[in-house]
Protein backbone atom coordinates (compact mmCIF):
# COMPACT_ATOMS: atom_id res chain seq x y z
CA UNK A 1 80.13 96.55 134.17
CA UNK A 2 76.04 96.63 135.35
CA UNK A 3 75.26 98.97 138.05
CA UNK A 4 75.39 96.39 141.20
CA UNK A 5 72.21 96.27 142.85
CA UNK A 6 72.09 97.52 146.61
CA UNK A 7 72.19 94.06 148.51
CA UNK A 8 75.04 93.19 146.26
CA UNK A 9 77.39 96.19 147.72
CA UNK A 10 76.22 95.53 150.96
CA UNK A 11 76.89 91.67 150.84
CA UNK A 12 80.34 92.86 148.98
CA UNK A 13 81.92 94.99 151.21
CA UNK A 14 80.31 93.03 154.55
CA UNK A 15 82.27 89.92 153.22
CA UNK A 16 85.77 92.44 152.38
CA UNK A 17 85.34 93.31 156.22
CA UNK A 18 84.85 89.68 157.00
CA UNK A 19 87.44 88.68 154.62
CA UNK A 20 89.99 91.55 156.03
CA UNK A 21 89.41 90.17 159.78
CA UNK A 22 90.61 86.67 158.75
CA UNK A 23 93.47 88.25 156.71
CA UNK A 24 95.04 90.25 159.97
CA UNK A 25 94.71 87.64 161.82
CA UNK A 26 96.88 84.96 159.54
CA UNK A 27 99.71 88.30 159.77
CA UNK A 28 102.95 87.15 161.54
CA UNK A 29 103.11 88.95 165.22
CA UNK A 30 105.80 91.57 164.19
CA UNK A 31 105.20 95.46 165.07
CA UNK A 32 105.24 96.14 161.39
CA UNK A 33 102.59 93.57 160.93
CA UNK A 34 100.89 94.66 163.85
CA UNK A 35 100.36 98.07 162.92
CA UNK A 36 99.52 97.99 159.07
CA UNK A 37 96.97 94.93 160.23
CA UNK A 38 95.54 97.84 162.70
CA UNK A 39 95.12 100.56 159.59
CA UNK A 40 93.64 97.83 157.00
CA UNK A 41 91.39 96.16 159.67
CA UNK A 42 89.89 99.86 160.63
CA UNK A 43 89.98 101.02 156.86
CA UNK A 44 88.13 97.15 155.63
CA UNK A 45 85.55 97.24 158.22
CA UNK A 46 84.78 101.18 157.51
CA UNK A 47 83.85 100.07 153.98
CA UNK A 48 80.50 98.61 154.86
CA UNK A 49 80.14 100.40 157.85
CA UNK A 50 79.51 103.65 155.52
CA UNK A 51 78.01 101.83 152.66
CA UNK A 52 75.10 100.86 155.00
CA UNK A 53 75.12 104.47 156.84
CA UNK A 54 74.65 106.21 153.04
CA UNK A 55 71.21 103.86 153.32
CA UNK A 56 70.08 105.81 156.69
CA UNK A 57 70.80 109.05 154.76
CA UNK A 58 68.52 111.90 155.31
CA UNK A 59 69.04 113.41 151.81
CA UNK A 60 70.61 112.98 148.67
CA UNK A 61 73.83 115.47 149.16
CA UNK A 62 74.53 112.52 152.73
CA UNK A 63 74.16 109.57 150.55
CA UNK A 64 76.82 110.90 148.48
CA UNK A 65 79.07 112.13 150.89
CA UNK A 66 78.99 108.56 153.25
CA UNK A 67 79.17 106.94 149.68
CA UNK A 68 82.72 109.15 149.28
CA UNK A 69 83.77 108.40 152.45
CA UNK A 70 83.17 104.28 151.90
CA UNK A 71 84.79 104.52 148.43
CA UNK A 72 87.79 106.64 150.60
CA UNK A 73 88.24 103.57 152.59
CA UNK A 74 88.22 101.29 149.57
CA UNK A 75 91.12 102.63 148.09
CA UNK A 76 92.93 103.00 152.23
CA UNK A 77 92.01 99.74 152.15
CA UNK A 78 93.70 99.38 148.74
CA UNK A 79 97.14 100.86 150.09
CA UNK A 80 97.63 98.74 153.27
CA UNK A 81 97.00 95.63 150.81
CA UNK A 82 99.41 96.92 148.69
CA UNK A 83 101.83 97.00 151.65
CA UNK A 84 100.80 93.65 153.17
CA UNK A 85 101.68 91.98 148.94
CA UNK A 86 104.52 93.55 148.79
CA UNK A 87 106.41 93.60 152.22
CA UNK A 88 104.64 91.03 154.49
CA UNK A 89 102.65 88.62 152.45
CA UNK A 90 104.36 88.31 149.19
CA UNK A 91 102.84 85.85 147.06
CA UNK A 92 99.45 85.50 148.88
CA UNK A 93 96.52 84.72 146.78
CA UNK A 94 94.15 85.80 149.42
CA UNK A 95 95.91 89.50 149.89
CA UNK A 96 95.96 89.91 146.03
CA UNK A 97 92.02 88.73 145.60
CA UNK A 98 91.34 91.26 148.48
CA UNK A 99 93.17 93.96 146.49
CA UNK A 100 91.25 93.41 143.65
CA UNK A 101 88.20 93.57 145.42
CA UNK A 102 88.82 96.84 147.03
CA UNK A 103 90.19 98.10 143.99
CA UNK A 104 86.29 97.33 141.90
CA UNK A 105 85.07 98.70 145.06
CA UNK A 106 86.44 101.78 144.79
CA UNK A 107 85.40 101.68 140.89
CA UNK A 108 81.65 101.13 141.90
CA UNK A 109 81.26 103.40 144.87
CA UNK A 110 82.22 106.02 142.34
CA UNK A 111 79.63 104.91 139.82
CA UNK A 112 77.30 105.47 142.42
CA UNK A 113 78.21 108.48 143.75
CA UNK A 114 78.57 109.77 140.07
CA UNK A 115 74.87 108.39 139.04
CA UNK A 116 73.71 109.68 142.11
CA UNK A 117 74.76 113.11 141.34
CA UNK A 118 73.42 113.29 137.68
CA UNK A 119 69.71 112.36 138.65
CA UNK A 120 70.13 114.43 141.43
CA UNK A 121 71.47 117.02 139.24
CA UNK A 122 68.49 116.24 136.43
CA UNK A 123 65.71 116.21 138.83
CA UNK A 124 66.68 119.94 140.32
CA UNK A 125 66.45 120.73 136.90
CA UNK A 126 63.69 119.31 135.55
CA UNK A 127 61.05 122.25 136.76
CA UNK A 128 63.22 124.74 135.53
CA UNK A 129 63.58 123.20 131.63
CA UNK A 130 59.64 123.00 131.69
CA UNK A 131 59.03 126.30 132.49
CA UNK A 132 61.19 127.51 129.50
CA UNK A 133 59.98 124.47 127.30
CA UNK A 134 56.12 125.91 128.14
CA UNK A 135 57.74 128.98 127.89
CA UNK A 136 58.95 128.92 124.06
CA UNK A 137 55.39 126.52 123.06
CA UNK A 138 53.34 129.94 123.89
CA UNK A 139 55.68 132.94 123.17
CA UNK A 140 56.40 130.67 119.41
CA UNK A 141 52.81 129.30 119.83
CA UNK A 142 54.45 126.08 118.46
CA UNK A 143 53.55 122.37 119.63
């Protein structure tokens, strides 16, 4: 799968949120209902929430953490779907597409967050694999 681009997360996980809203409220008014709708609507809606804080980050080592947290919520989100399929909704199409959603969601957060850490990784080490390239070229005297 292509890295997404950045207004494609956003747009994905601002339509899970809007997608999870419209899902509690279709639950039937039981206290079981009532409560797992509680922990998947707070979990849905953090998804985006952090995806768009990780774009106020004021370094590299925030980006990735916010990123962790979203992808966290993605796979919270994941659990209480899980719950809703198998002891609430069984059957729904719309509970199983959401599932899958958070479940690629979780997938490409952590694609990110991994990417993100090798060029961070690459550019702190960049100076350091000149200085021992220049390093060899005039101790060898070899270009």
């Amino acid at each position: 799968m292509a890295q997404p681009s950045p207004k494609n997360i956003h747009k994905r996980t601002f339509d899970l949120a809007i997608r999870v809203v419209k899902m509690v409220d279709r639950l039937p008014r039981t206290l079981a209902a009532a409560e797992i709708g509680r922990q998947v609507l707070r979990s849905g809606t953090s998804v985006g929430a952090n995806v768009q804080e990780a774009d106020a980050a004021e370094s590299k080592k925030d980006f990735i953490h916010k990123m962790g947290i979203a992808r966290k919520e993605a796979q919270e989100t994941r659990f209480w779907l899980g719950i809703i399929q198998t002891a609430i909704l069984p059957n729904d199409v719309e509970v199983a597409a959401l599932w899958k959603e958070c479940d690629e969601l979780a997938r490409i957060l952590y694609a990110i967050i991994k990417n993100t850490r090798v060029k961070q990784l690459t550019q702190s080490l960049a100076p350091v694999l000149s200085f021992v390239i220049c390093s060899f070229v005039i101790y060898f005297g070899v270009l």
